[in-house]
PDB file of N, CA and C in Angstrom:
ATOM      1  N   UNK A   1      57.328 106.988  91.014  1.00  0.00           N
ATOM      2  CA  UNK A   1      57.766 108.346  90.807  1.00  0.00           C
ATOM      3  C   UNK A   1      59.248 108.518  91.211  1.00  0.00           C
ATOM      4  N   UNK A   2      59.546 107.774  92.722  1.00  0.00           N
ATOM      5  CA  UNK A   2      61.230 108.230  92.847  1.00  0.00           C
ATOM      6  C   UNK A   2      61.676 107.142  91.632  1.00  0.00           C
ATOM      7  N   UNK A   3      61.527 106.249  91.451  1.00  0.00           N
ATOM      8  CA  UNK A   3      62.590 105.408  90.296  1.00  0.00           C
ATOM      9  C   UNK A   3      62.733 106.477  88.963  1.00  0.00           C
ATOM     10  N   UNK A   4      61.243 106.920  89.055  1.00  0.00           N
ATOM     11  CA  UNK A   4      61.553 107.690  86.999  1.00  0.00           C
ATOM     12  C   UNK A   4      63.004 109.031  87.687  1.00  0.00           C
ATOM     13  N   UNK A   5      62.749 109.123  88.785  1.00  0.00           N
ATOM     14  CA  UNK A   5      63.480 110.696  88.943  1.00  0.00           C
ATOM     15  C   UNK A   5      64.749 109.947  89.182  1.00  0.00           C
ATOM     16  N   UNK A   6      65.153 108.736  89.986  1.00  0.00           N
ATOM     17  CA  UNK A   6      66.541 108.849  89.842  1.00  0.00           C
ATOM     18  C   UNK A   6      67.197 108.363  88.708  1.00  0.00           C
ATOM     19  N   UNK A   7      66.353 107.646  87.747  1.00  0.00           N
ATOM     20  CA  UNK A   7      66.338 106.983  86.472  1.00  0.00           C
ATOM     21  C   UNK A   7      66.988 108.467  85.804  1.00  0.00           C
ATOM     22  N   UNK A   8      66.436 109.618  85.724  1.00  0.00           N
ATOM     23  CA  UNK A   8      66.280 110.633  84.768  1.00  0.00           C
ATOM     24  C   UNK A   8      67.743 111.468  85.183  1.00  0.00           C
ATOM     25  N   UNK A   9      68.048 111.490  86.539  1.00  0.00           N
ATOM     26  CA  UNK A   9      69.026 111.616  87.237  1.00  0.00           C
ATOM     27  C   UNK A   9      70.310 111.250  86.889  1.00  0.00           C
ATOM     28  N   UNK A  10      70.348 109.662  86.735  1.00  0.00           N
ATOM     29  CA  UNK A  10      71.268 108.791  86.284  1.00  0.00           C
ATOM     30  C   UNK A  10      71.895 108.604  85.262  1.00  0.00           C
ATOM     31  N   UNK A  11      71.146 109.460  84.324  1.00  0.00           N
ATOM     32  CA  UNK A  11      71.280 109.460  82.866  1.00  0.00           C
ATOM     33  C   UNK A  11      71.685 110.813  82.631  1.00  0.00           C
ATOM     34  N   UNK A  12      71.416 112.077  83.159  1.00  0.00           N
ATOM     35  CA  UNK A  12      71.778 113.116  82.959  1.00  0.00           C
ATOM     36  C   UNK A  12      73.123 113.114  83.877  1.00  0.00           C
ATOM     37  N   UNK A  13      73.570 112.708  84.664  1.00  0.00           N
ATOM     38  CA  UNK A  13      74.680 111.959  85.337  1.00  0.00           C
ATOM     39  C   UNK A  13      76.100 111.718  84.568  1.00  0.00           C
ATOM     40  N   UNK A  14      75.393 110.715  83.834  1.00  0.00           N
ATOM     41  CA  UNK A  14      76.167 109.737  82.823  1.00  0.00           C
ATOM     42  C   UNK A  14      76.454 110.874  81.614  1.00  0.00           C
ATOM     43  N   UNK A  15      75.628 111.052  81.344  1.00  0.00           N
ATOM     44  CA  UNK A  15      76.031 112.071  80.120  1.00  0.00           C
ATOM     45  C   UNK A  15      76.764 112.984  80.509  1.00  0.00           C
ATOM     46  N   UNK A  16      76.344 113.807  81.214  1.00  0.00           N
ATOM     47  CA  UNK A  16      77.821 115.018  81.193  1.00  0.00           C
ATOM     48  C   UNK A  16      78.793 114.171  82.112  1.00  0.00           C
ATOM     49  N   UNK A  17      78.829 113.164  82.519  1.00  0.00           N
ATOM     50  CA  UNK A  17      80.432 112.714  82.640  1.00  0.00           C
ATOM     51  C   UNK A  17      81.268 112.086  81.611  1.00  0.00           C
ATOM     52  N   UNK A  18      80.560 111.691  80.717  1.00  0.00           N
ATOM     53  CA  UNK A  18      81.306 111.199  79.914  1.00  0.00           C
ATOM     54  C   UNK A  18      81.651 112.580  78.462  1.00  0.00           C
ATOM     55  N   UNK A  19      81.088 113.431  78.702  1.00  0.00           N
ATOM     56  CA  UNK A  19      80.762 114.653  78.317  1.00  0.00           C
ATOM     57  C   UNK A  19      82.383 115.254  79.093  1.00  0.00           C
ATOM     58  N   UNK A  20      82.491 114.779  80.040  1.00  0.00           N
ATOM     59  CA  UNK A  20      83.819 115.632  80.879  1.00  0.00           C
ATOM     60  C   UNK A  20      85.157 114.657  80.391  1.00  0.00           C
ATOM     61  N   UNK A  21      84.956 113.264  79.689  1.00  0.00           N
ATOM     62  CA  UNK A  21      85.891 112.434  79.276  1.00  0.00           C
ATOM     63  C   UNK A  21      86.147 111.345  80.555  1.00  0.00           C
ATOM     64  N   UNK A  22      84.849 111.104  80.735  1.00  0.00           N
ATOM     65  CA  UNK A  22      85.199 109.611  81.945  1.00  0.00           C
ATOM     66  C   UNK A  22      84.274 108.842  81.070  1.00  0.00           C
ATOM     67  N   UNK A  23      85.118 107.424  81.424  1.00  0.00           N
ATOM     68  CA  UNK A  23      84.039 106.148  80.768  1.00  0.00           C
ATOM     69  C   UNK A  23      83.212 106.009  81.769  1.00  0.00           C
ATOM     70  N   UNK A  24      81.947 105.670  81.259  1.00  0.00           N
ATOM     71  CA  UNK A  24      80.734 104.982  82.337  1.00  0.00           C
ATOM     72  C   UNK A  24      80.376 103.799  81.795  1.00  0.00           C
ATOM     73  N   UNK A  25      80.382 103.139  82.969  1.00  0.00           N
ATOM     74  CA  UNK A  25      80.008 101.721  82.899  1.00  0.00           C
ATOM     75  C   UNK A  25      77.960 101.998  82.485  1.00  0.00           C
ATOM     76  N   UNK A  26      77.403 101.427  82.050  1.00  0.00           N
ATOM     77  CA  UNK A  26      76.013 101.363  82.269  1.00  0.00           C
ATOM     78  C   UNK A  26      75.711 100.683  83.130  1.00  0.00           C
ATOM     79  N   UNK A  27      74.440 101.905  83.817  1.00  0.00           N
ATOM     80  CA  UNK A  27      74.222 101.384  85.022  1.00  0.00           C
ATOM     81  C   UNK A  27      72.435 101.449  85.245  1.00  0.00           C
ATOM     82  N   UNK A  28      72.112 100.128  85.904  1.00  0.00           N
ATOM     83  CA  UNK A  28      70.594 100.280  86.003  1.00  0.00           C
ATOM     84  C   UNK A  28      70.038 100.566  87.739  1.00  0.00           C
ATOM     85  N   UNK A  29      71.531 100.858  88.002  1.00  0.00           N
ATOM     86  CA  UNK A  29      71.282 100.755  89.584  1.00  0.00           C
ATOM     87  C   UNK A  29      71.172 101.834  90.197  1.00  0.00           C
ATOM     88  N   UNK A  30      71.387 102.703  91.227  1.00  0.00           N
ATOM     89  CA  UNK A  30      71.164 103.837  92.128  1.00  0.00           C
ATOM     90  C   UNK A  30      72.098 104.457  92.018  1.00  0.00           C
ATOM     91  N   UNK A  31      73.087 103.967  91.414  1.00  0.00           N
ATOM     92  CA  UNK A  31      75.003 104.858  91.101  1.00  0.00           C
ATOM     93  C   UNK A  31      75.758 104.608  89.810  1.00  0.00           C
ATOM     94  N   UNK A  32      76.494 105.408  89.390  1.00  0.00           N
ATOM     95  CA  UNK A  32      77.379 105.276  88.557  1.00  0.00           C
ATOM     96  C   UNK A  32      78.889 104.506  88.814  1.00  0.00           C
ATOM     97  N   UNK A  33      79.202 104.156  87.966  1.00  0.00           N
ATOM     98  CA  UNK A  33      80.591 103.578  87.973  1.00  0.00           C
ATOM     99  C   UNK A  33      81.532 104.591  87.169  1.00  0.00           C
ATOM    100  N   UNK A  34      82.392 105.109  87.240  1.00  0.00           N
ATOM    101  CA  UNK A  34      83.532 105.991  85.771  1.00  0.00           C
ATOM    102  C   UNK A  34      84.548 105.551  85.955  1.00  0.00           C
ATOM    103  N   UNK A  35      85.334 105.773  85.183  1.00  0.00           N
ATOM    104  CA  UNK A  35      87.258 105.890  85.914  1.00  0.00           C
ATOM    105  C   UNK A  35      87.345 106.926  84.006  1.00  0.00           C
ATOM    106  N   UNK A  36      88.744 106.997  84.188  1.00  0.00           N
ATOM    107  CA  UNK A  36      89.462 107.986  83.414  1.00  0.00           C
ATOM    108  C   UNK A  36      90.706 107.343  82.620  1.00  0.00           C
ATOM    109  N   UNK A  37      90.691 107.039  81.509  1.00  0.00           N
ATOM    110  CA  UNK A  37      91.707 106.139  81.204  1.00  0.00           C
ATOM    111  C   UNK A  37      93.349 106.700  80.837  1.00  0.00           C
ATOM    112  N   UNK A  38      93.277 108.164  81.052  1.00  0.00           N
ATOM    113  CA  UNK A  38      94.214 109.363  81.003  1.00  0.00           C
ATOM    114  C   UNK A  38      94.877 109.884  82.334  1.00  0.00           C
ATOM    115  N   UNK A  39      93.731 109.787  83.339  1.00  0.00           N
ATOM    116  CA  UNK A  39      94.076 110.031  84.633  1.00  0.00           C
ATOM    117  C   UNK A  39      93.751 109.435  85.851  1.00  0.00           C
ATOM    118  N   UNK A  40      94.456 108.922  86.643  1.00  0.00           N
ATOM    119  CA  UNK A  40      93.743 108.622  87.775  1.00  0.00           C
ATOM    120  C   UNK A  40      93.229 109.349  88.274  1.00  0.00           C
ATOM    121  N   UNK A  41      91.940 108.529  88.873  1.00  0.00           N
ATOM    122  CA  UNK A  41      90.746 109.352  89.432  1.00  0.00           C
ATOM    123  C   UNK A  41      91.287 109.419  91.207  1.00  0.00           C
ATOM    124  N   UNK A  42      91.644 108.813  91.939  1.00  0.00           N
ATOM    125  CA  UNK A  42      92.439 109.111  93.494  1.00  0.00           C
ATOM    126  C   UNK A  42      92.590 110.264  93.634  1.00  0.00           C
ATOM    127  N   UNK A  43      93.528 111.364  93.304  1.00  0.00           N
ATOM    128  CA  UNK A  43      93.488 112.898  93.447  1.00  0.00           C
ATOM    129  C   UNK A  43      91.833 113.697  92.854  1.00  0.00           C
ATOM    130  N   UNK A  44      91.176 112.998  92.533  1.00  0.00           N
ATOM    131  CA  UNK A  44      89.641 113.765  92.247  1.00  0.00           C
ATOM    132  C   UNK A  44      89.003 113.092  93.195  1.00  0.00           C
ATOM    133  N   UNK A  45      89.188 111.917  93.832  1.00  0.00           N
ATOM    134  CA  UNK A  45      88.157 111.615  94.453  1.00  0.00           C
ATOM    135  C   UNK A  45      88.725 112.677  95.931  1.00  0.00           C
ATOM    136  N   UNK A  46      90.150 112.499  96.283  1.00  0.00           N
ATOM    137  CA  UNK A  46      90.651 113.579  97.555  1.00  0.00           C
ATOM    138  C   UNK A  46      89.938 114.652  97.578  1.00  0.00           C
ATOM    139  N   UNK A  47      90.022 115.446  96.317  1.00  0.00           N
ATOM    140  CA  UNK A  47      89.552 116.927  96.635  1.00  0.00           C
ATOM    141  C   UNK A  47      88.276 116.933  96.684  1.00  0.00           C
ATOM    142  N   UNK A  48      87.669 116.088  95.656  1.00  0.00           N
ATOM    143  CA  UNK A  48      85.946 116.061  95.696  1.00  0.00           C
ATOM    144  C   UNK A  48      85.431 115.827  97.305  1.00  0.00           C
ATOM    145  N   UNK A  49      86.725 115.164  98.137  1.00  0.00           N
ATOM    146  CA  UNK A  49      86.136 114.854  99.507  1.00  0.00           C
ATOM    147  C   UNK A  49      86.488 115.969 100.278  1.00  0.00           C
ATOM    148  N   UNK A  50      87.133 116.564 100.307  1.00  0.00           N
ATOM    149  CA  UNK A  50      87.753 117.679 100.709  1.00  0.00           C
ATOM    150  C   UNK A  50      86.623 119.020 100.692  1.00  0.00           C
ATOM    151  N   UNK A  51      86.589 119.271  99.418  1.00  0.00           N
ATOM    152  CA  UNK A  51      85.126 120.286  99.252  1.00  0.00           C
ATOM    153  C   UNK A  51      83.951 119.798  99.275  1.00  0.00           C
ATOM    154  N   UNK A  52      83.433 118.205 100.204  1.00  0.00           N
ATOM    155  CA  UNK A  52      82.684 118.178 101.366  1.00  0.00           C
ATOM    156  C   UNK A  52      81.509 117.339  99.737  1.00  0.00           C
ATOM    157  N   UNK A  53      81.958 116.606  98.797  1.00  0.00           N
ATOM    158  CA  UNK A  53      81.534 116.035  97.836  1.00  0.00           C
ATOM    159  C   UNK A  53      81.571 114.276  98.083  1.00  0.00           C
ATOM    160  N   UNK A  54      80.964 113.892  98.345  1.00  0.00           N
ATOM    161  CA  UNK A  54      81.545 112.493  99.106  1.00  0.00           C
ATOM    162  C   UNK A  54      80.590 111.649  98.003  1.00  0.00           C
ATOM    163  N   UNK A  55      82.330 110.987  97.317  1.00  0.00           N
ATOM    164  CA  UNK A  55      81.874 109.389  96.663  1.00  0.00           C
ATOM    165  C   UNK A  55      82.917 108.532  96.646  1.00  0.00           C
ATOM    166  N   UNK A  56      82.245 107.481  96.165  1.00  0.00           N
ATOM    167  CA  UNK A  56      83.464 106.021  96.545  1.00  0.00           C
ATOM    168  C   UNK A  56      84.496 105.975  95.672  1.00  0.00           C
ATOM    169  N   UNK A  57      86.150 105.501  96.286  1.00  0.00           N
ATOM    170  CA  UNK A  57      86.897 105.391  95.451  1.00  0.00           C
ATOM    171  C   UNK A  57      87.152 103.971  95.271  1.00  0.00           C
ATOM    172  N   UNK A  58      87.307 103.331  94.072  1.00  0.00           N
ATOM    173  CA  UNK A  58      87.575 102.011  94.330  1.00  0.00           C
ATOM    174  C   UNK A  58      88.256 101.576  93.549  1.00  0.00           C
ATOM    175  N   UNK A  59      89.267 100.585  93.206  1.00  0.00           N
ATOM    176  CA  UNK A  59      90.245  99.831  92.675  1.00  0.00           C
ATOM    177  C   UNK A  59      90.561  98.844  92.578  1.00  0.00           C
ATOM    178  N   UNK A  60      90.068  98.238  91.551  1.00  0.00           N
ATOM    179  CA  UNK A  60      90.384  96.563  90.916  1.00  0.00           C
ATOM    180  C   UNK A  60      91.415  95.932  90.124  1.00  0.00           C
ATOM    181  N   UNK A  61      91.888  95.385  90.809  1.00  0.00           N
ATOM    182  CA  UNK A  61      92.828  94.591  89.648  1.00  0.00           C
ATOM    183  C   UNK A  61      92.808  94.377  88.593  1.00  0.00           C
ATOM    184  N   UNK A  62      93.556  94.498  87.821  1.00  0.00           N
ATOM    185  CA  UNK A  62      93.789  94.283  86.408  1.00  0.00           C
ATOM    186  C   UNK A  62      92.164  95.180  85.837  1.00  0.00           C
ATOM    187  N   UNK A  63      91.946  96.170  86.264  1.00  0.00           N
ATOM    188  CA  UNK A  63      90.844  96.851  85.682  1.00  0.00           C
ATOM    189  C   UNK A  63      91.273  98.502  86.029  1.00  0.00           C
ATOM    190  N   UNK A  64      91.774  98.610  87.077  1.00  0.00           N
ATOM    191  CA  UNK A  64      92.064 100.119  87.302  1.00  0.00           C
ATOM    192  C   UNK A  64      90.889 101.089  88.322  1.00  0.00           C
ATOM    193  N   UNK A  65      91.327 101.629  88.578  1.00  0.00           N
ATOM    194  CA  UNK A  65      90.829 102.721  89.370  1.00  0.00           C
ATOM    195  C   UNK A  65      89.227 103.420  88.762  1.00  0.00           C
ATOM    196  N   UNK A  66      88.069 103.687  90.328  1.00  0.00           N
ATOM    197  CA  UNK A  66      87.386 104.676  89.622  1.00  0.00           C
ATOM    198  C   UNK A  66      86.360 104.997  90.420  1.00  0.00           C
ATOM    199  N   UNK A  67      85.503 105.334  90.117  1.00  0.00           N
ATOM    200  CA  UNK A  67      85.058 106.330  91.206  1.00  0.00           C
ATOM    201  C   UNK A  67      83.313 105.853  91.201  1.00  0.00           C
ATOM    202  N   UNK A  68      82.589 105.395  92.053  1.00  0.00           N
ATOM    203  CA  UNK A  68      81.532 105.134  92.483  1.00  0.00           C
ATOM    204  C   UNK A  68      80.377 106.619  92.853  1.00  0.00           C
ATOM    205  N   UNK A  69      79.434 106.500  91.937  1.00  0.00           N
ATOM    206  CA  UNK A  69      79.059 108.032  92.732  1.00  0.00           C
ATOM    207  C   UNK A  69      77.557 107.693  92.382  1.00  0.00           C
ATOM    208  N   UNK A  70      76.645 107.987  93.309  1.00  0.00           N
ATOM    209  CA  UNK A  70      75.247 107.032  93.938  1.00  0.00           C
ATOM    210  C   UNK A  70      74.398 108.935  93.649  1.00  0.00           C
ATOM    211  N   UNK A  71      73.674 108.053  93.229  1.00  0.00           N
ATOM    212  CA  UNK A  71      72.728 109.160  92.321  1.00  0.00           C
ATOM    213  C   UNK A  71      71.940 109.811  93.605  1.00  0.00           C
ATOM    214  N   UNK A  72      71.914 111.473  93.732  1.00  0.00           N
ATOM    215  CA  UNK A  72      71.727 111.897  94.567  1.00  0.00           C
ATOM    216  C   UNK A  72      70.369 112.654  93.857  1.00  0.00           C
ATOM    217  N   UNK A  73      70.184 114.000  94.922  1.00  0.00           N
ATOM    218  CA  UNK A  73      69.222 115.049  94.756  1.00  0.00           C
ATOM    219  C   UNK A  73      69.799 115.672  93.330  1.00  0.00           C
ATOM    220  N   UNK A  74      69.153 116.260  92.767  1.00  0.00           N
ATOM    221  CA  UNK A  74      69.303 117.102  91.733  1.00  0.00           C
ATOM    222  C   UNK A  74      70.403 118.070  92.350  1.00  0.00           C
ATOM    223  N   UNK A  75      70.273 119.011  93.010  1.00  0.00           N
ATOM    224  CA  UNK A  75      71.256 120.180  93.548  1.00  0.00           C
ATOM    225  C   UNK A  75      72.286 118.940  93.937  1.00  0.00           C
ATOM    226  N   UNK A  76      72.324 118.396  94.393  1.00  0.00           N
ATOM    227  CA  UNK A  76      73.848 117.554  94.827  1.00  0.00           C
ATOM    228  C   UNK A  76      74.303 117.242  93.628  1.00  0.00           C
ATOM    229  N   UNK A  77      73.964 116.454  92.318  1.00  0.00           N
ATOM    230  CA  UNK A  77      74.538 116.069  91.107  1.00  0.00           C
ATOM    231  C   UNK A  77      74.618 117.367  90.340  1.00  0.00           C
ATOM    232  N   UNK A  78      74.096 118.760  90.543  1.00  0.00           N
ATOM    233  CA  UNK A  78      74.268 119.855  89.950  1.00  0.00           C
ATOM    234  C   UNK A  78      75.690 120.446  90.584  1.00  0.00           C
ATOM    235  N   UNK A  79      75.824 120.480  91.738  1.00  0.00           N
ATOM    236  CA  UNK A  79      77.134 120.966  92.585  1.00  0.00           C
ATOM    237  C   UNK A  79      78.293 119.940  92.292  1.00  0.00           C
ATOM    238  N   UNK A  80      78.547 118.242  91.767  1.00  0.00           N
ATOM    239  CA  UNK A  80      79.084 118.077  91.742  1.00  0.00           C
ATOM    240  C   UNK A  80      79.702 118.122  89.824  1.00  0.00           C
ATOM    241  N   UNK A  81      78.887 118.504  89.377  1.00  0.00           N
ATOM    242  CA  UNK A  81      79.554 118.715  88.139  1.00  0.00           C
ATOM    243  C   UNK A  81      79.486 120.186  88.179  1.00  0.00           C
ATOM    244  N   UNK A  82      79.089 120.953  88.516  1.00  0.00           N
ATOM    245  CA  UNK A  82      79.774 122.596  88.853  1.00  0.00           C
ATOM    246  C   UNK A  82      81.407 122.262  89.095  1.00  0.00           C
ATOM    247  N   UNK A  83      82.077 121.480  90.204  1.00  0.00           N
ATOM    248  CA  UNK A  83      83.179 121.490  90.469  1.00  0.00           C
ATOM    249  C   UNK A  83      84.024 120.760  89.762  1.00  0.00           C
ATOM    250  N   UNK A  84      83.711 118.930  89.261  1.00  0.00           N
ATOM    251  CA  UNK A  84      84.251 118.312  88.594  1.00  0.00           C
ATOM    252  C   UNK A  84      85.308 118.907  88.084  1.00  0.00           C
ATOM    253  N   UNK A  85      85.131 119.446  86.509  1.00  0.00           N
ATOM    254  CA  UNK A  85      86.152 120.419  85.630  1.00  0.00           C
ATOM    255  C   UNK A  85      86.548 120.668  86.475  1.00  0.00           C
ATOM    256  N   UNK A  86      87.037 121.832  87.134  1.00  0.00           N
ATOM    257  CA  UNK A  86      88.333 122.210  87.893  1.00  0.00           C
ATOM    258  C   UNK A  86      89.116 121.430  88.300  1.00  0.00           C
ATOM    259  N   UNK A  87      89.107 119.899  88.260  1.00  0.00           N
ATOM    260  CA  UNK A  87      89.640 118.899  88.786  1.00  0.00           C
ATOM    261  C   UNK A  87      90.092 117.966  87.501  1.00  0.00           C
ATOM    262  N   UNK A  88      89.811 118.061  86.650  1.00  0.00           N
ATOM    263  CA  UNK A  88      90.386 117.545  85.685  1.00  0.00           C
ATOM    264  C   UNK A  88      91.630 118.013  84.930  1.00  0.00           C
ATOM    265  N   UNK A  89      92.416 117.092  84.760  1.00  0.00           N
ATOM    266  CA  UNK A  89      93.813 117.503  83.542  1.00  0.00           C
ATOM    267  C   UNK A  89      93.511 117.135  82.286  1.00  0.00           C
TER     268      UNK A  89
END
């Protein structure tokens, strides 16, 4: 039962982020991968931490910047795409 829910989670996740214009890596795991190939994601991951939204920032060589974000409660993945947009250019 928790796998189908974070499964269902993960995917409604994925979709409205890439819905907001971030690439997602596919993922079969407990988190997403994105980055933004227009913007760096570093100033979204600041404020997202700032208004108390906490996910990983990370940065690879010769691949670029992006943002790690581990599939939560429903209200937590609902609050963080409530704010997302405002943070985008």
């Amino acid at each position: 039962e928790t796998r189908a829910k974070i499964m269902t989670t993960r995917a409604r996740l994925s979709a409205a982020l890439v819905g907001l214009g971030f690439e997602v890596t596919p993922s079969l795991a407990n988190f997403v991968w994105c980055r933004r190939t227009n913007q760096p994601v570093k100033p979204i991951y600041e404020e997202l931490k700032q208004r108390k939204i906490l996910v990983r920032y990370m940065n690879y060589a010769g691949y670029g910047d992006g943002l790690r974000i581990s599939v939560g409660t429903d209200a937590e993945i609902d609050r963080l795409l409530r704010e997302l947009p405002a943070l985008l250019t």
